[in-house]
Structures are given as C-alpha cells and as structure tokens.
PDB file of N, CA and C in Angstrom:
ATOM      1  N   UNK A   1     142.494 139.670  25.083  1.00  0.00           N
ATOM      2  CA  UNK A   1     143.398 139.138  24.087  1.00  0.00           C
ATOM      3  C   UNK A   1     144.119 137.899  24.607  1.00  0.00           C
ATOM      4  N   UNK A   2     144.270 137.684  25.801  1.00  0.00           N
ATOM      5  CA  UNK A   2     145.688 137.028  26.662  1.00  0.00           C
ATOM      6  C   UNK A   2     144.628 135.728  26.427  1.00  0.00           C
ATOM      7  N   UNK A   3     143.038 135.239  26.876  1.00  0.00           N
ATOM      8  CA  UNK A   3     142.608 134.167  26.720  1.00  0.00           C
ATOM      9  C   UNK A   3     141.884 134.059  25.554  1.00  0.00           C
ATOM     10  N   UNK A   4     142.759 134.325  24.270  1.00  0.00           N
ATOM     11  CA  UNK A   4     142.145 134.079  22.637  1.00  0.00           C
ATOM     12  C   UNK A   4     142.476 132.632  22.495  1.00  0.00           C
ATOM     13  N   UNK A   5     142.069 131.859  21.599  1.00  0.00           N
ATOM     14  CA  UNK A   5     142.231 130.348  21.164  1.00  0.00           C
ATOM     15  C   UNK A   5     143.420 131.107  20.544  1.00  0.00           C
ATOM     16  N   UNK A   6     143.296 131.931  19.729  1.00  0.00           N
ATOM     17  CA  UNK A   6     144.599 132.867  18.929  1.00  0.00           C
ATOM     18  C   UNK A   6     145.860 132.478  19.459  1.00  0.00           C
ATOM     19  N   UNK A   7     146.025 133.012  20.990  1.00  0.00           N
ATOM     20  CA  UNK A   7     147.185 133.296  20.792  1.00  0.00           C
ATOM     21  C   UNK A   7     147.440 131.422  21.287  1.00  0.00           C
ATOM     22  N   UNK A   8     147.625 130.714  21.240  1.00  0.00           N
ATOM     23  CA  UNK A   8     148.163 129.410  21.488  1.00  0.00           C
ATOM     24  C   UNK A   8     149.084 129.167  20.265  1.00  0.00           C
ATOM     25  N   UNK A   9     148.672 130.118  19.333  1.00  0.00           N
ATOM     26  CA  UNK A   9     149.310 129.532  18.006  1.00  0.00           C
ATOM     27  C   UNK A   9     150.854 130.630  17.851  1.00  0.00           C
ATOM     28  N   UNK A  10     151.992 129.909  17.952  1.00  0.00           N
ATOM     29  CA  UNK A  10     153.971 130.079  17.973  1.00  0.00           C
ATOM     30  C   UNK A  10     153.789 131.187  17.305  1.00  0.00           C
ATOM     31  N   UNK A  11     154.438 131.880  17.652  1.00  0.00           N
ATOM     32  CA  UNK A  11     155.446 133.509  16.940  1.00  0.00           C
ATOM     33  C   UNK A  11     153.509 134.384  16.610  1.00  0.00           C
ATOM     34  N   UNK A  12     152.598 134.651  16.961  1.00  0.00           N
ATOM     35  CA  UNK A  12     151.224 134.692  16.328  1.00  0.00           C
ATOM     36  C   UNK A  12     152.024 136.824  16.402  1.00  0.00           C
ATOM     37  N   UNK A  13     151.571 137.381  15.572  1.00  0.00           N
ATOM     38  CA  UNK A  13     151.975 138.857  15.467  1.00  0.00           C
ATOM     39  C   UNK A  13     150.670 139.647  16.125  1.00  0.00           C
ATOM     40  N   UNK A  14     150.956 141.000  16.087  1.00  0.00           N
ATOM     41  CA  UNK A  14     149.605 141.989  16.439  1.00  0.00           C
ATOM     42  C   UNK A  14     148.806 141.653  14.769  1.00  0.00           C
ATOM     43  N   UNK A  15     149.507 141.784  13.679  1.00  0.00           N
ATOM     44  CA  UNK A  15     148.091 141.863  12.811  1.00  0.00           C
ATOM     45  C   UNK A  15     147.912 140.745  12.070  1.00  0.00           C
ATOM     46  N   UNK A  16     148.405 139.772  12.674  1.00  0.00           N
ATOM     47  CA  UNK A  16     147.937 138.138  12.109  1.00  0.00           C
ATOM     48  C   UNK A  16     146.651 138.134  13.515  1.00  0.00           C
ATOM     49  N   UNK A  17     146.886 138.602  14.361  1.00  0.00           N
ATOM     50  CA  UNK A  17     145.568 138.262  15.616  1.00  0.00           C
ATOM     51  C   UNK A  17     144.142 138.939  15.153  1.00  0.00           C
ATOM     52  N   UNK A  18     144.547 140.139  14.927  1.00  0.00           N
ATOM     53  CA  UNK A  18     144.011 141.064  14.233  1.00  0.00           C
ATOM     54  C   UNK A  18     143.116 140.620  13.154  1.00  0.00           C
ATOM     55  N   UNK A  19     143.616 140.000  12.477  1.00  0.00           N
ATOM     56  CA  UNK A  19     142.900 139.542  10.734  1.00  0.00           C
ATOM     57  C   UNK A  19     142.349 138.089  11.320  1.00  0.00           C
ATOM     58  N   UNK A  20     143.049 137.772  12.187  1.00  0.00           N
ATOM     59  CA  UNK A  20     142.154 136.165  12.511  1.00  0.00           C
ATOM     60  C   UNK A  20     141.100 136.692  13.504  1.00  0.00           C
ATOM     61  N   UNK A  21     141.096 137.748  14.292  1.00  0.00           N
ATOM     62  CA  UNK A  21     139.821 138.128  15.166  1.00  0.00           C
ATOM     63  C   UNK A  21     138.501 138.486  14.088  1.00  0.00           C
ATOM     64  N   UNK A  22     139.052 139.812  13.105  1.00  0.00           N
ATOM     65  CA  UNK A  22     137.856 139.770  12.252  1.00  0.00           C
ATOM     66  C   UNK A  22     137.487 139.039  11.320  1.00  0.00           C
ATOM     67  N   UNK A  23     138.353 138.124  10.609  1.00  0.00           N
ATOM     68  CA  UNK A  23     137.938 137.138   9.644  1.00  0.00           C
ATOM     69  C   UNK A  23     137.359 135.691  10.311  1.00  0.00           C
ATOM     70  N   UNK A  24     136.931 135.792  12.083  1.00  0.00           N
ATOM     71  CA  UNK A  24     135.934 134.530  12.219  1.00  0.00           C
ATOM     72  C   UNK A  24     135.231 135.510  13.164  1.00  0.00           C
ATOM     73  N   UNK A  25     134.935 136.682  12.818  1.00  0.00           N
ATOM     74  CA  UNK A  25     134.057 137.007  13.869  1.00  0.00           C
ATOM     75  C   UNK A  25     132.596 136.515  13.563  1.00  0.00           C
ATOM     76  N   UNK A  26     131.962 136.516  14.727  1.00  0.00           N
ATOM     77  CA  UNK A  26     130.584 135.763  14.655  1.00  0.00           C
ATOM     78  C   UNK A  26     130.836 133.701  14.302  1.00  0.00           C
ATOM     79  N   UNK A  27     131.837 133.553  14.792  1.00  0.00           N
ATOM     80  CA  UNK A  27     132.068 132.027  14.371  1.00  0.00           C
ATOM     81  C   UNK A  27     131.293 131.646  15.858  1.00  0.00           C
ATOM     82  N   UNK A  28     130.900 130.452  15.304  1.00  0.00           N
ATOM     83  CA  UNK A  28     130.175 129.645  16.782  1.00  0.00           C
ATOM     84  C   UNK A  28     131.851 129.001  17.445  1.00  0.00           C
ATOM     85  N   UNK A  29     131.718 128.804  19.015  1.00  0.00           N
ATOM     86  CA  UNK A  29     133.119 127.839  19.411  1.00  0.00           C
ATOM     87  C   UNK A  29     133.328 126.545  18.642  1.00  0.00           C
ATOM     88  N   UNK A  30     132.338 125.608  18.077  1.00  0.00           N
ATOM     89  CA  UNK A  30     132.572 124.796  17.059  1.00  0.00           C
ATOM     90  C   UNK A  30     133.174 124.920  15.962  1.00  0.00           C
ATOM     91  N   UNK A  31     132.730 126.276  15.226  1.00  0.00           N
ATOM     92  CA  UNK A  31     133.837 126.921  14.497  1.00  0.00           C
ATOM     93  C   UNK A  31     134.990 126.940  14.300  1.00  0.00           C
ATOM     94  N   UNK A  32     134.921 127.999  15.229  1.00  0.00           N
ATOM     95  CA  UNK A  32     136.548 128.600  15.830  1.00  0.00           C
ATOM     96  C   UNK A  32     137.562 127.343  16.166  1.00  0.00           C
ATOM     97  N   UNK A  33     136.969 126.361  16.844  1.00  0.00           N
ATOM     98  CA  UNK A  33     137.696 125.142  17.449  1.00  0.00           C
ATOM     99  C   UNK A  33     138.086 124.685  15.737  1.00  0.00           C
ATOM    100  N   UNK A  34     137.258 124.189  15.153  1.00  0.00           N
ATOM    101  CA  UNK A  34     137.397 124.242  13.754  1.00  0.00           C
ATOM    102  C   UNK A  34     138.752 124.842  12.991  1.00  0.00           C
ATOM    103  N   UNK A  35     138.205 125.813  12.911  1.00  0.00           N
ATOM    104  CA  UNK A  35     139.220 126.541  12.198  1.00  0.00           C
ATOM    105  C   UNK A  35     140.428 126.832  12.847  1.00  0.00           C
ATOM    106  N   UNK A  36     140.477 126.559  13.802  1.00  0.00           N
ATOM    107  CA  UNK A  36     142.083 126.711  14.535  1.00  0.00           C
ATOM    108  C   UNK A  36     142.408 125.546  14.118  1.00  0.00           C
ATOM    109  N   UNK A  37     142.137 124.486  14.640  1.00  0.00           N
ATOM    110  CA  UNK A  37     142.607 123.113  14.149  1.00  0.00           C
ATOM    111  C   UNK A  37     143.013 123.086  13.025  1.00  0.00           C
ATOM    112  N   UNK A  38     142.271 123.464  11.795  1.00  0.00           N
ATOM    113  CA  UNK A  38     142.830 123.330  10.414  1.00  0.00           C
ATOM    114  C   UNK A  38     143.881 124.222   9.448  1.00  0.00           C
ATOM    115  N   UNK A  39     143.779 125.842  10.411  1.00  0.00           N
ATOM    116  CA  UNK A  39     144.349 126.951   9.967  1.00  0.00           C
ATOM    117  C   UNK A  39     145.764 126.624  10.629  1.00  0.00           C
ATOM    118  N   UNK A  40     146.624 126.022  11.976  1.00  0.00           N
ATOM    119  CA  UNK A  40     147.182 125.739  12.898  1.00  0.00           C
ATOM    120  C   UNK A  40     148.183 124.800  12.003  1.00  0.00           C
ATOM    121  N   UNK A  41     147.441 123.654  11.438  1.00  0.00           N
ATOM    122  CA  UNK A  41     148.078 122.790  10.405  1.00  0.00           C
ATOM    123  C   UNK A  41     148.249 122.949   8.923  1.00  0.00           C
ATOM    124  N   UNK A  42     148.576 124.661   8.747  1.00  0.00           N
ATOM    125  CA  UNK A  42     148.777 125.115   7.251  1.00  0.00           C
ATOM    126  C   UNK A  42     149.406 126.060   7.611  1.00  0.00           C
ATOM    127  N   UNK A  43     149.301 126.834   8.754  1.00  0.00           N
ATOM    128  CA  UNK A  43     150.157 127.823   8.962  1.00  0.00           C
ATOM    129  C   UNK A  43     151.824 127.393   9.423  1.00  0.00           C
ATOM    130  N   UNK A  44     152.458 128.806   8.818  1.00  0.00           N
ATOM    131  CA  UNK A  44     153.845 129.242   8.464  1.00  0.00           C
ATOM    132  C   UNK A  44     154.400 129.974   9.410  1.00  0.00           C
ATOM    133  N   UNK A  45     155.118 130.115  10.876  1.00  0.00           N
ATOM    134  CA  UNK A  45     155.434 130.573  11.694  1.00  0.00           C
ATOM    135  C   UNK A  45     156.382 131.325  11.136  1.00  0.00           C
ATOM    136  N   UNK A  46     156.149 132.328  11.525  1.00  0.00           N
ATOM    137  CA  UNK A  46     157.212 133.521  10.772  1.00  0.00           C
ATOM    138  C   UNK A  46     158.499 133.415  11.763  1.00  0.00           C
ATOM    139  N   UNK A  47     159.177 132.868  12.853  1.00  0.00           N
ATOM    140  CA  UNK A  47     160.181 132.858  13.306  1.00  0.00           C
ATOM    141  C   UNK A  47     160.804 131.335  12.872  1.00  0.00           C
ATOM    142  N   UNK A  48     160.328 130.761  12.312  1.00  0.00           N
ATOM    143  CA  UNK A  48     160.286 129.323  11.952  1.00  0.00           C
ATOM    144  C   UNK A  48     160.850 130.150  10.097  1.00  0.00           C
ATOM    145  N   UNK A  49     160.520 130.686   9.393  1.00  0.00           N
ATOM    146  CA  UNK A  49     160.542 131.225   8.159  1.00  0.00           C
ATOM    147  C   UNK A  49     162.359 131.650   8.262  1.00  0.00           C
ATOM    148  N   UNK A  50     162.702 132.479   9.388  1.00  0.00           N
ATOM    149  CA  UNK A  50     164.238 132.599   8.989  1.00  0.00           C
ATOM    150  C   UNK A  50     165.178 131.608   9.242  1.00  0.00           C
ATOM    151  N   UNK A  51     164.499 130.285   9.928  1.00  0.00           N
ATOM    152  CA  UNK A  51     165.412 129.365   9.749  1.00  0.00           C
ATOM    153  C   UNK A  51     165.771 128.858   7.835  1.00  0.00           C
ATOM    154  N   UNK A  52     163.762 128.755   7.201  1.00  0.00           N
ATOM    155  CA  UNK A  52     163.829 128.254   6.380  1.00  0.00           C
ATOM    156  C   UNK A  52     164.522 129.503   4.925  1.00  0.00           C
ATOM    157  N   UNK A  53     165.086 130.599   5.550  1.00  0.00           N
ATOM    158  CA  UNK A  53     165.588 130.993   4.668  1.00  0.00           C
ATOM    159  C   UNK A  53     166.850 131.409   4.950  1.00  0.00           C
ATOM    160  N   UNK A  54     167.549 130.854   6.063  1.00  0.00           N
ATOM    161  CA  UNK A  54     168.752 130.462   5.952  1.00  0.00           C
ATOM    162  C   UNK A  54     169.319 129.434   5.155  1.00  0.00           C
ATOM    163  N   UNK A  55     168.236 128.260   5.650  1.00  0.00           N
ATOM    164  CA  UNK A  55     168.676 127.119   4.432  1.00  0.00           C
ATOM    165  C   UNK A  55     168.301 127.306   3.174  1.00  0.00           C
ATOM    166  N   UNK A  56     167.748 128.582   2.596  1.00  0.00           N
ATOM    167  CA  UNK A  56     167.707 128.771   0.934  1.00  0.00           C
ATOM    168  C   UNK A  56     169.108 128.780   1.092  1.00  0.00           C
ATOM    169  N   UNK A  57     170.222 129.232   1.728  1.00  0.00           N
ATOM    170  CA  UNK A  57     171.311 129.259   0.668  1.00  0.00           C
ATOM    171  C   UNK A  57     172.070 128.042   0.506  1.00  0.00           C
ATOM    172  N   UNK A  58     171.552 126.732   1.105  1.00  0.00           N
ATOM    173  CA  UNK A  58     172.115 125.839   0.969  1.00  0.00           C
ATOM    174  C   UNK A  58     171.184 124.864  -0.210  1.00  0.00           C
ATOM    175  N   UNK A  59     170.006 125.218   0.004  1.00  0.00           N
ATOM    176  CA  UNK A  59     168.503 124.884  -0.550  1.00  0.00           C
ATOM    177  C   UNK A  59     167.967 125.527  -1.335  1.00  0.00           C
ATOM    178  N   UNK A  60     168.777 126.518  -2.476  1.00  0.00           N
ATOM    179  CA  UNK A  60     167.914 127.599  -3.137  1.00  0.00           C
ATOM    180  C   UNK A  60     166.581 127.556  -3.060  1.00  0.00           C
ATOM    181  N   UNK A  61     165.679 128.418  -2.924  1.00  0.00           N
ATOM    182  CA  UNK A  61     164.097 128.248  -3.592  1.00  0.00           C
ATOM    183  C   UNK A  61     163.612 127.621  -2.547  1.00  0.00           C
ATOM    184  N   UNK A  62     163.934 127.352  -1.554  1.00  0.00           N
ATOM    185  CA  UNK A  62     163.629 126.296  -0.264  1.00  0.00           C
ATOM    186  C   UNK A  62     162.243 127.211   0.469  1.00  0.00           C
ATOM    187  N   UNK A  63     162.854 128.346   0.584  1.00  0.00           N
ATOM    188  CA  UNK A  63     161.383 128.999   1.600  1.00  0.00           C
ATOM    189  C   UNK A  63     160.102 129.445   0.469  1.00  0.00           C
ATOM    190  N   UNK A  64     160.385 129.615  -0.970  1.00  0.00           N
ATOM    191  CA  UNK A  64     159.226 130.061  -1.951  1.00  0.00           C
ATOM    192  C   UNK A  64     158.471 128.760  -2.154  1.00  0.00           C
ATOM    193  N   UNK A  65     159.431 127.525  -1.620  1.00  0.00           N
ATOM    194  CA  UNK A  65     158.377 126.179  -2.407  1.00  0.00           C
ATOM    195  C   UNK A  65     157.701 125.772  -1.017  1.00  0.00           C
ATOM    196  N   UNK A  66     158.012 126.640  -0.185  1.00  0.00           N
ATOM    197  CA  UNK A  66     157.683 126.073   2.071  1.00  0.00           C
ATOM    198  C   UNK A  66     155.844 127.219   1.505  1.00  0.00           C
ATOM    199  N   UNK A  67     156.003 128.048   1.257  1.00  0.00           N
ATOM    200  CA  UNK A  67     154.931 129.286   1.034  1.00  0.00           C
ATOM    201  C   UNK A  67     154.121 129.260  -0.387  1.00  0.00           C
ATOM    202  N   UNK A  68     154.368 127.647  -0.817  1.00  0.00           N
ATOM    203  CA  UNK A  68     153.432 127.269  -2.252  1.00  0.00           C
ATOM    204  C   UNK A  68     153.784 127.959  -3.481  1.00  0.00           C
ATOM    205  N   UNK A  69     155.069 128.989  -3.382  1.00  0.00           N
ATOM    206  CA  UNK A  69     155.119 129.899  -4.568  1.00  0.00           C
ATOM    207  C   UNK A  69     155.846 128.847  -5.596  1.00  0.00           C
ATOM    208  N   UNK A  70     155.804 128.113  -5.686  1.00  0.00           N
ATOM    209  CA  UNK A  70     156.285 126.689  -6.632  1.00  0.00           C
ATOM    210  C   UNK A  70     157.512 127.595  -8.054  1.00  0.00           C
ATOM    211  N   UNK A  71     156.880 128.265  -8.856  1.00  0.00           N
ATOM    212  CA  UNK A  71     157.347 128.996  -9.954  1.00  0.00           C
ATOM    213  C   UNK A  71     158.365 129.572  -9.230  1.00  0.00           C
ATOM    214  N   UNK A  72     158.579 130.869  -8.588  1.00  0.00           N
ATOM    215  CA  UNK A  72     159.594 131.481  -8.144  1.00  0.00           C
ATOM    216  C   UNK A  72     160.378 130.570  -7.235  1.00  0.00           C
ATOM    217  N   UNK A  73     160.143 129.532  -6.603  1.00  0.00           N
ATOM    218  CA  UNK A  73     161.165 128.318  -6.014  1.00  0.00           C
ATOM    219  C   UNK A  73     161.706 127.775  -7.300  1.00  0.00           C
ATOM    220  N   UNK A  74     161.566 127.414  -7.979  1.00  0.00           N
ATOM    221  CA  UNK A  74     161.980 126.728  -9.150  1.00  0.00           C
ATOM    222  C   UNK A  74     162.975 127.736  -9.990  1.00  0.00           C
ATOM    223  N   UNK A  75     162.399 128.961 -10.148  1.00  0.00           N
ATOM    224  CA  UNK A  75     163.367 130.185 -10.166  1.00  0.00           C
ATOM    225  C   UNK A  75     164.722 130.329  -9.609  1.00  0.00           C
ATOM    226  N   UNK A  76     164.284 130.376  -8.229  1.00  0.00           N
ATOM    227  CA  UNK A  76     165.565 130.541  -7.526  1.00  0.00           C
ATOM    228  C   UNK A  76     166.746 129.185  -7.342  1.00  0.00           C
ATOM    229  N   UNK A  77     165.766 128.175  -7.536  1.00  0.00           N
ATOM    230  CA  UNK A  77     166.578 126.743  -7.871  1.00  0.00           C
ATOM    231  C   UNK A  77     167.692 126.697  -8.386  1.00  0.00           C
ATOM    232  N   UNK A  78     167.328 127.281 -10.083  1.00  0.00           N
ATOM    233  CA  UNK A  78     167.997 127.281 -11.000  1.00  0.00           C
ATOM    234  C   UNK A  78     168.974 128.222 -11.183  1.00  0.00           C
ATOM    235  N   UNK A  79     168.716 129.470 -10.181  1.00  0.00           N
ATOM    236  CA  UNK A  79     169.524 130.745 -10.379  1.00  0.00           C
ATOM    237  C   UNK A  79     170.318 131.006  -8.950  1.00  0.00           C
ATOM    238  N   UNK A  80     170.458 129.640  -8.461  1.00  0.00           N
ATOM    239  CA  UNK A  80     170.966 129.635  -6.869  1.00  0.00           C
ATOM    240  C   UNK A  80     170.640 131.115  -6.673  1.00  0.00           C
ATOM    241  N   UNK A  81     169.191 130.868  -6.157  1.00  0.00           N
ATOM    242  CA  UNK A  81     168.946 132.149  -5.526  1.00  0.00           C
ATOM    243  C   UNK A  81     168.893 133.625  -6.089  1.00  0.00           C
ATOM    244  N   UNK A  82     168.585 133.687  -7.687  1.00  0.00           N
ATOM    245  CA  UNK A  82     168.836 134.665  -7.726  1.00  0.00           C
ATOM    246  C   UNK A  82     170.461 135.337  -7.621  1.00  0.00           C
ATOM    247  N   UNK A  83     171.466 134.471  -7.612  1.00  0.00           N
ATOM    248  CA  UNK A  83     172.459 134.775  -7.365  1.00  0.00           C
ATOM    249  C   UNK A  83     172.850 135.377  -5.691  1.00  0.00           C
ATOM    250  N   UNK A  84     172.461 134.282  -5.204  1.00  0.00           N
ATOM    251  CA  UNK A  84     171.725 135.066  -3.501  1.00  0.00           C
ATOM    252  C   UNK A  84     171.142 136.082  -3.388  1.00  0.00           C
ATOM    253  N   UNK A  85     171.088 137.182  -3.865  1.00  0.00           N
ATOM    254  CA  UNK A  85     170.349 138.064  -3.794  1.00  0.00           C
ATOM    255  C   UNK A  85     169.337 138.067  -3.744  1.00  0.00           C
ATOM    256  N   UNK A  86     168.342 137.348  -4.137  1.00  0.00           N
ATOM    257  CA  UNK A  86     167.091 137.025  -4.017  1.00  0.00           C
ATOM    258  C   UNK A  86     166.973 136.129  -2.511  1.00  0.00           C
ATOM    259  N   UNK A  87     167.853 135.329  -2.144  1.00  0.00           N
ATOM    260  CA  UNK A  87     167.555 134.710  -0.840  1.00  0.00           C
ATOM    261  C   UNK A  87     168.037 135.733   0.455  1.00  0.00           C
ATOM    262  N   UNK A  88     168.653 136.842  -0.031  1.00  0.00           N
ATOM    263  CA  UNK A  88     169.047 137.616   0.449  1.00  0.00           C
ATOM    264  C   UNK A  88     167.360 138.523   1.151  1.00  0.00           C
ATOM    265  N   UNK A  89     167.042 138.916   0.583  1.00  0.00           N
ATOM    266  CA  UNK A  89     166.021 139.775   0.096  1.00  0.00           C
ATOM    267  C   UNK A  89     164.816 138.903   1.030  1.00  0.00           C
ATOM    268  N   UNK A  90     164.603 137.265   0.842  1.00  0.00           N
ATOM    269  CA  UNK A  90     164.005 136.633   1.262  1.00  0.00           C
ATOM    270  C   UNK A  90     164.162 136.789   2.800  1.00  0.00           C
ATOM    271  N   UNK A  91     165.274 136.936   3.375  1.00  0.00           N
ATOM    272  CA  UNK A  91     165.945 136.393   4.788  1.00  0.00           C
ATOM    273  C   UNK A  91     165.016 138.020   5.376  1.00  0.00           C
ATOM    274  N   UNK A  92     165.853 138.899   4.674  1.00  0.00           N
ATOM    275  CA  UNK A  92     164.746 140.222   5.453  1.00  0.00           C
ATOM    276  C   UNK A  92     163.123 140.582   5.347  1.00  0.00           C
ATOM    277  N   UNK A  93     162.883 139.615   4.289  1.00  0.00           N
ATOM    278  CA  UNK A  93     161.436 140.185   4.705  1.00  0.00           C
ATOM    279  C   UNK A  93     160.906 138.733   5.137  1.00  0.00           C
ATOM    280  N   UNK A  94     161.188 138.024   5.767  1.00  0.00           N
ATOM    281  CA  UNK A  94     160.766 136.592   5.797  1.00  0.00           C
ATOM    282  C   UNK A  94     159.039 136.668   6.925  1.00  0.00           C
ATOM    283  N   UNK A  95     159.219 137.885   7.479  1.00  0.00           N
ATOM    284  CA  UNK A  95     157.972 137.973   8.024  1.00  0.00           C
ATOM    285  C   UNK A  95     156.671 138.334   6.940  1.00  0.00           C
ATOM    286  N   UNK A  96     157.235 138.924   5.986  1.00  0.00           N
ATOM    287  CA  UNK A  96     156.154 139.211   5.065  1.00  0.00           C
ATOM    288  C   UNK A  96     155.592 137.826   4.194  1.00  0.00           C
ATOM    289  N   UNK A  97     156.708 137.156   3.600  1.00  0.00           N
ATOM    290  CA  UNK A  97     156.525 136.079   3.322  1.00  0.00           C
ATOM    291  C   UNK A  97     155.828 135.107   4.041  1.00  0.00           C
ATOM    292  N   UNK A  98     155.550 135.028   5.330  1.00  0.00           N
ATOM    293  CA  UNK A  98     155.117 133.761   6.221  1.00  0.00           C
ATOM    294  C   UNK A  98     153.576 134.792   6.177  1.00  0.00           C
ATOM    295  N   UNK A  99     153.552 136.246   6.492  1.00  0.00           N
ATOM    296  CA  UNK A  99     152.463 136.765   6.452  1.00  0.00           C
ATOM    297  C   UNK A  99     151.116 136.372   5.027  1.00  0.00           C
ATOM    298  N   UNK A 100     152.137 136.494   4.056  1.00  0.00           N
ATOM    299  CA  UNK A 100     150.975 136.605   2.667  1.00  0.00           C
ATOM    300  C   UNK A 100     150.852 135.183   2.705  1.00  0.00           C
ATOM    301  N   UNK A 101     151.233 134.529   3.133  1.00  0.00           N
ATOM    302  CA  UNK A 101     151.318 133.129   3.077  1.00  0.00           C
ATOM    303  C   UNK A 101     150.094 132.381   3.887  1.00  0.00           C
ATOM    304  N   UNK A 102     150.131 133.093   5.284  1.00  0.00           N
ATOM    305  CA  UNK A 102     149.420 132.691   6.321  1.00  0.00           C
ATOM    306  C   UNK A 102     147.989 133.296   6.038  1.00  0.00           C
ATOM    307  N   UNK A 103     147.690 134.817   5.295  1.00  0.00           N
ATOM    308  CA  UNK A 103     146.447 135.042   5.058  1.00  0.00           C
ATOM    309  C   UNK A 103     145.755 134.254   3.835  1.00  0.00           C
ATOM    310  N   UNK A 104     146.654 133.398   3.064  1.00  0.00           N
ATOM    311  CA  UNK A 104     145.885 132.483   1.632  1.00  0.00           C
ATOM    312  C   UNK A 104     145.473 131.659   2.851  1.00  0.00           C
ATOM    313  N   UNK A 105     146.183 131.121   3.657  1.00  0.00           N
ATOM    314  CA  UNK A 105     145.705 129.912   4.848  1.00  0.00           C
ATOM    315  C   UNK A 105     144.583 130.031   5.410  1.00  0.00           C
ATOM    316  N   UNK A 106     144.278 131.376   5.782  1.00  0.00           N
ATOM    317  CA  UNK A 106     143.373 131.767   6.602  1.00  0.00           C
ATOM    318  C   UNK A 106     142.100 131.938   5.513  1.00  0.00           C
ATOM    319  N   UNK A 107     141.864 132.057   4.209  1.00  0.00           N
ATOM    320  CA  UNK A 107     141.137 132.700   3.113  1.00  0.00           C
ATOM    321  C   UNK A 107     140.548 130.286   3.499  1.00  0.00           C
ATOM    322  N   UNK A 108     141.669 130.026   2.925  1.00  0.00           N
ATOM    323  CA  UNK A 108     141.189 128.531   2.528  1.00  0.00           C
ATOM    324  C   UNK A 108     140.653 127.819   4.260  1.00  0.00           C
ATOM    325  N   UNK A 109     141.120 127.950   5.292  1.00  0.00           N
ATOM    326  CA  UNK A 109     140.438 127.178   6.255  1.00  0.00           C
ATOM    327  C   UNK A 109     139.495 127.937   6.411  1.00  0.00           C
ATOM    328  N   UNK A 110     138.877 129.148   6.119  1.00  0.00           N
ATOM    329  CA  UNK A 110     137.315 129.714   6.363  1.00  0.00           C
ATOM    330  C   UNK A 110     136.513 129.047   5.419  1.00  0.00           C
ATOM    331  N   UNK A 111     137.191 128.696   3.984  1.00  0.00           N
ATOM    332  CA  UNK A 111     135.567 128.404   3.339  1.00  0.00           C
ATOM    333  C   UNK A 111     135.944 126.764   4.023  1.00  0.00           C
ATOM    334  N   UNK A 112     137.049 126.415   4.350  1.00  0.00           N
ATOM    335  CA  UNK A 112     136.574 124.376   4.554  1.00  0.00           C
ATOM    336  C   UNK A 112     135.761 124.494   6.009  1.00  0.00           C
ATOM    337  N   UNK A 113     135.839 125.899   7.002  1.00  0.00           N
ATOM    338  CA  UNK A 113     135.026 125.707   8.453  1.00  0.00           C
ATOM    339  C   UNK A 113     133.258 125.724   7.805  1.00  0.00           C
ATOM    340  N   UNK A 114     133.578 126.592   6.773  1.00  0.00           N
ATOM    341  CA  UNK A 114     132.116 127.350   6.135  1.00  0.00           C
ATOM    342  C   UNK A 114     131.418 125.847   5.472  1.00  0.00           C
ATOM    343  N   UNK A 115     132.151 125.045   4.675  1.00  0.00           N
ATOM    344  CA  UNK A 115     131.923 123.794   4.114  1.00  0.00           C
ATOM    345  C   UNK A 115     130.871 123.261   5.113  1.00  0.00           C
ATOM    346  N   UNK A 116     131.807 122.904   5.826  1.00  0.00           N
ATOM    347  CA  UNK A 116     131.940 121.391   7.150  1.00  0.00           C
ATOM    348  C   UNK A 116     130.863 122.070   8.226  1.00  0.00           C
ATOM    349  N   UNK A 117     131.047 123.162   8.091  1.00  0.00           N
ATOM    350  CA  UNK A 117     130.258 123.188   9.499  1.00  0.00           C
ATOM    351  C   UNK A 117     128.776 124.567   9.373  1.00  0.00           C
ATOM    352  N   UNK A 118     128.341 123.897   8.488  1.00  0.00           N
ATOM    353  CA  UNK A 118     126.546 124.725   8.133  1.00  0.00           C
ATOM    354  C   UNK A 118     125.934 125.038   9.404  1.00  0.00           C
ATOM    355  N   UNK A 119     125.407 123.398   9.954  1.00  0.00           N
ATOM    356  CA  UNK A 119     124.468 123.235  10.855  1.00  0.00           C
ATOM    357  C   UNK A 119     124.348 123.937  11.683  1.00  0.00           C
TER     358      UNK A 119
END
C-alpha cells in the first residue's frame, strides 16, 4: 500500500484507496500515470472540504457549488444556508461530500484514461 501512486494524493482515506485500487485494476503504468494526473486535478480533498465549509457561512452554497451540485448551492445562496442549518449539516459530513464528489471524478477520469489511451 505504502508504494501506491495512490497514496501521493493529500488527506487520500482507506476507501477512496480502496475504490481507486479496484476501479484501475488491470490499468497499464501509462494508464495509471494517466489517470492520476487527471483524477489528482478534479479531486476534492476532504480535509481541504472543512475549510470550504467553514466559509459556507460567510459564502452560503460555497462547498455545494466547490462539489458541482450547482442547484443546491444556489439553494443555499438564497436561503443563507438553509438558515445555517444546512451549512451546518454540510460542516459534519464534509467527508461524505468530498467522497460522492471524488467517486463522479474517478467515474469521469476512467472513461477520458479509456478515451486517450486504447493503444
């Protein structure tokens, strides 16, 4: 585990390693080099996530529009947060949030490694 390309990547969890071990297994190192590179520059560091949902309360909607949820940022925009409560809610699960976030990441840099790299 200790010499994965994996773990190079900030705050990385047991089952973000986990889902990135079996979702490139059988990748060639061209691949993998691949897809780290591109997955690396879309991914959402989940210790990086409670900064960005501290500043929802200054920023309503700040960490739903950081995680593409555009609609529910725009939500919380308008409803400062849900009346904080919703940024509330955000701040404790902020690992889940960077999680569902990071596996759409991982779904989209497999088909662009799958694209780009046939040969």
């Amino acid at each position: 585990m200790f010499d994965s390309p994996f773990m190079s990547l900030p705050g990385i969890t047991p089952q973000e390693y986990t889902y990135l071990q079996s979702a490139t297994t059988g990748f060639s190192e061209q691949q993998l080099r691949g897809f780290l590179m591109i997955y690396s520059s879309k991914r959402r560091n989940p210790d990086d996530m409670i900064l960005y949902c501290i500043l929802g309360f200054f920023v309503p909607g700040l960490p739903r529009f950081l995680v593409n949820q555009i609609g529910m940022g725009v939500l919380y925009f308008f409803t400062v947060g849900l009346c904080f409560i919703g940024t509330i809610i955000d701040l404790i699960n902020h690992k889940s949030l960077a999680s569902e976030y990071n596996q759409r990441m991982v779904f989209e840099s497999l088909q662009m490694v799958k694209m780009g790299f046939n040969n």
